[in-house]
Protein backbone atom coordinates (compact mmCIF):
# COMPACT_ATOMS: atom_id res chain seq x y z
CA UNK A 1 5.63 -22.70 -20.18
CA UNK A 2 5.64 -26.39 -19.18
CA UNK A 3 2.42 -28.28 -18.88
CA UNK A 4 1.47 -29.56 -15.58
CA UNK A 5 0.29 -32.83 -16.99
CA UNK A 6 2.89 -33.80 -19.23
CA UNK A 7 5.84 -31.58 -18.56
CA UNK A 8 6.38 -30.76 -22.11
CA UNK A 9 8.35 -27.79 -22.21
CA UNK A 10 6.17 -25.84 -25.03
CA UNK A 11 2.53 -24.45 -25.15
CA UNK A 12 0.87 -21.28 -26.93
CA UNK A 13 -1.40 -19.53 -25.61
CA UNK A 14 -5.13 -19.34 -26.23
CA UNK A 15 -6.65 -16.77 -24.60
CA UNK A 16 -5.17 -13.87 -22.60
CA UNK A 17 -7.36 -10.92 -20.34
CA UNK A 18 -6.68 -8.82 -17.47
CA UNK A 19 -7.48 -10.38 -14.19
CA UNK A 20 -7.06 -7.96 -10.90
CA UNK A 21 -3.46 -7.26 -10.53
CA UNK A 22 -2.29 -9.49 -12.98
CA UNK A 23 -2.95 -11.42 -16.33
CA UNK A 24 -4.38 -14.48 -16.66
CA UNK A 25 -3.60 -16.40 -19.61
CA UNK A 26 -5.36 -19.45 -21.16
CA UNK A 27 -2.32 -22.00 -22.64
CA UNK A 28 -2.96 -25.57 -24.82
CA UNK A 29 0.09 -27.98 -24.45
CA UNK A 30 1.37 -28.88 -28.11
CA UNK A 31 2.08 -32.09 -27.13
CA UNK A 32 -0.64 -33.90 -25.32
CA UNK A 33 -3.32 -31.07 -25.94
CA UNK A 34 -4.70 -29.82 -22.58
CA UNK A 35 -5.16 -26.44 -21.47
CA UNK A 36 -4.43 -24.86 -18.25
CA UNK A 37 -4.62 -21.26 -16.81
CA UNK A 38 -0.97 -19.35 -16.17
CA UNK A 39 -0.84 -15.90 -14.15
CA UNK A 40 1.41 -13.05 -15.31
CA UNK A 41 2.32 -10.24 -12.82
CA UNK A 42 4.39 -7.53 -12.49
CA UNK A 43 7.74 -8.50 -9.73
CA UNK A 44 7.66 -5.72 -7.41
CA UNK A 45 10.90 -4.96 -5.85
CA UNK A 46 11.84 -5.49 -2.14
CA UNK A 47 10.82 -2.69 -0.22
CA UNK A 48 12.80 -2.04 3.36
CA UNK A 49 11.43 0.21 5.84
CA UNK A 50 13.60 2.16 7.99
CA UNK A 51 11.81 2.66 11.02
CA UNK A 52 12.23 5.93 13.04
CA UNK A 53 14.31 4.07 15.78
CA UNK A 54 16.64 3.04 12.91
CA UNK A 55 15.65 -0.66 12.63
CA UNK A 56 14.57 -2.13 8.98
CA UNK A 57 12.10 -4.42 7.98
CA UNK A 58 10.46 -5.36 4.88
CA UNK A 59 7.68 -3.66 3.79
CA UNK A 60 4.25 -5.05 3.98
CA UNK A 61 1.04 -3.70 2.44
CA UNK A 62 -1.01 -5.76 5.15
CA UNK A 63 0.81 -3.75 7.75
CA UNK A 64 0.25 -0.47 6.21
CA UNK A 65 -3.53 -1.54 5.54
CA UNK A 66 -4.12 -2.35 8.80
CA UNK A 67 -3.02 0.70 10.34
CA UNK A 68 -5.24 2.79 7.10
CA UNK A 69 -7.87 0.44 8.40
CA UNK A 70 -7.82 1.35 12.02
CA UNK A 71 -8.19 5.05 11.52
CA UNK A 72 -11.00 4.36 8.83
CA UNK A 73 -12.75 1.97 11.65
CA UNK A 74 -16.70 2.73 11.80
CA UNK A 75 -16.51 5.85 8.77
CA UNK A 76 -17.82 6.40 5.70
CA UNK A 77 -14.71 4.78 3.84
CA UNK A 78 -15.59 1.79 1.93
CA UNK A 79 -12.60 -0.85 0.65
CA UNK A 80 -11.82 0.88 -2.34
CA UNK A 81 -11.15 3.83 -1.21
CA UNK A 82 -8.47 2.17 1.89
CA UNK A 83 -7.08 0.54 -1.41
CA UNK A 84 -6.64 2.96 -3.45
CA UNK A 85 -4.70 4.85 -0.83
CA UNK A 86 -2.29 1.97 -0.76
CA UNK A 87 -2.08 1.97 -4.14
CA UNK A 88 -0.78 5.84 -4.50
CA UNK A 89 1.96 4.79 -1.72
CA UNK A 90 3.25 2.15 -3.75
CA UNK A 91 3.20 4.20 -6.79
CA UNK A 92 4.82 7.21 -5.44
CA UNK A 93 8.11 4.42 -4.38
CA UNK A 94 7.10 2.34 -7.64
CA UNK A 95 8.36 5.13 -9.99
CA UNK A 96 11.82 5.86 -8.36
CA UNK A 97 14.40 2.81 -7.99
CA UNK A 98 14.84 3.45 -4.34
CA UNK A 99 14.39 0.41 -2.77
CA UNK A 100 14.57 1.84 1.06
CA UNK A 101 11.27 3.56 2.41
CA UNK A 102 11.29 5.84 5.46
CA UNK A 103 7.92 5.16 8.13
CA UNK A 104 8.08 9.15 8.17
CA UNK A 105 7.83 9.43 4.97
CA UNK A 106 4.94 6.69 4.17
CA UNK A 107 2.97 8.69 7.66
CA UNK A 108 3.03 11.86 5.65
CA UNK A 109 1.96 10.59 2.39
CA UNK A 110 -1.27 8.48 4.27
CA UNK A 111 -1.86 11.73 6.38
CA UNK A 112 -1.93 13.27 3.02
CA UNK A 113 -4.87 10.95 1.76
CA UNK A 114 -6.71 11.13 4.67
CA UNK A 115 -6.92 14.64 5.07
CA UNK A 116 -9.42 14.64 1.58
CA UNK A 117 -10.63 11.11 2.40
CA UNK A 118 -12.39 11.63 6.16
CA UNK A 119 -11.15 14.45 8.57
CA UNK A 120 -11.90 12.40 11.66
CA UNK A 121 -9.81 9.47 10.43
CA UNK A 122 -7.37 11.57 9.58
CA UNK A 123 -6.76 13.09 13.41
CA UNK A 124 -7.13 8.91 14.23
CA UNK A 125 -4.01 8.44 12.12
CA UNK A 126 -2.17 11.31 13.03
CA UNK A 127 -2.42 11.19 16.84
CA UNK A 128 -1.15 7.78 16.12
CA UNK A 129 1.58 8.78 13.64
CA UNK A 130 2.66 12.24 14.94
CA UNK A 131 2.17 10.44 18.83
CA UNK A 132 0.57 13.19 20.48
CA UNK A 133 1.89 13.71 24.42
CA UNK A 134 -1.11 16.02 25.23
CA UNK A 135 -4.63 17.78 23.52
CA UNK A 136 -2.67 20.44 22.57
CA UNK A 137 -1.66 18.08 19.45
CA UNK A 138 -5.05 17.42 18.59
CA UNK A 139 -5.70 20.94 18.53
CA UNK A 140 -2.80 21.84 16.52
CA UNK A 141 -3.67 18.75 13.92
CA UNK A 142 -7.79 20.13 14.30
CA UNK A 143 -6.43 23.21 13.29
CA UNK A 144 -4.35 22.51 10.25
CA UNK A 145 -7.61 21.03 9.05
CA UNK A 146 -8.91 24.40 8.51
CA UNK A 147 -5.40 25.92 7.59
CA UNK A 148 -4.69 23.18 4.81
CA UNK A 149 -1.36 22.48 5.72
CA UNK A 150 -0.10 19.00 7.70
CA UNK A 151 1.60 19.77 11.29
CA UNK A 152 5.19 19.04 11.93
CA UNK A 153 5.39 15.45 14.43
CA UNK A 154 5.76 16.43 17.40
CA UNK A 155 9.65 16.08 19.12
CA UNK A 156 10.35 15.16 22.52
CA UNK A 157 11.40 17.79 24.81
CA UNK A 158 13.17 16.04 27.56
């Protein structure tokens, strides 16, 4: 690791502990002597999203927090618990070397959260997710509730 403040090219390290996501490491410079903190985490790979109209985008936790977040809005569901759904999506995909995530796919697995999480946010999410066209797909979703099984989304019948 090179120091910042004399670029020597060799330190060792003096302290190391888990910090968050990551670990944080302590290092002394063998030549001039000063220390300096380092961060180690894990690379995660690159992520696409194929959307359901076909297009791809890189994945972005933000994105899929915000839209946990919005279904969550004014219920008993503290940080954590938005976090830790996050964290079992990117576990699920973390495990496999696919690199290409379907929005279907990450819809079902947040519905599937959210269904032991909060029931109300969970008919938030999936009105949103499974775009209802009329009540009768909130009464469908209401009543999977009780049945313990998620609905099929909903296809256009034009």
């Amino acid at each position: 690791m090179k120091c910042p403040y004399c670029g020597y090219e060799s330190s060792k390290v003096v302290d190391s502990r888990p910090a968050e996501d990551r670990k944080r490491r302590r290092r002394e410079c063998l030549s001039c002597g000063k220390r300096f903190t380092t961060y180690e985490i894990v690379e995660q790979p690159l992520w696409i999203v194929i959307k359901r109209d076909g297009s791809l985008e890189p994945y972005d936790r933000n994105k899929l927090l915000s839209g946990i977040y919005h279904a969550v809005k004014k219920r008993p569901v503290n940080v954590t618990q938005v976090n830790a759904i996050a964290d079992k999506i990117e576990a699920v995909y973390a495990g496999s070397w696919n690199t290409q995530l379907t929005s279907d796919r990450i819809g079902s697995l947040i519905l599937e959260e959210l269904r032991e999480l909060d029931h109300i946010a969970y008919i938030r999410f999936a009105s949103v997710y499974q775009d209802f066209k009329d009540v009768a797909g909130f009464m469908t979703a209401i009543s999977s509730l009780t049945e313990g099984k998620i609905p099929e989304k909903e296809e256009d019948t034009v």
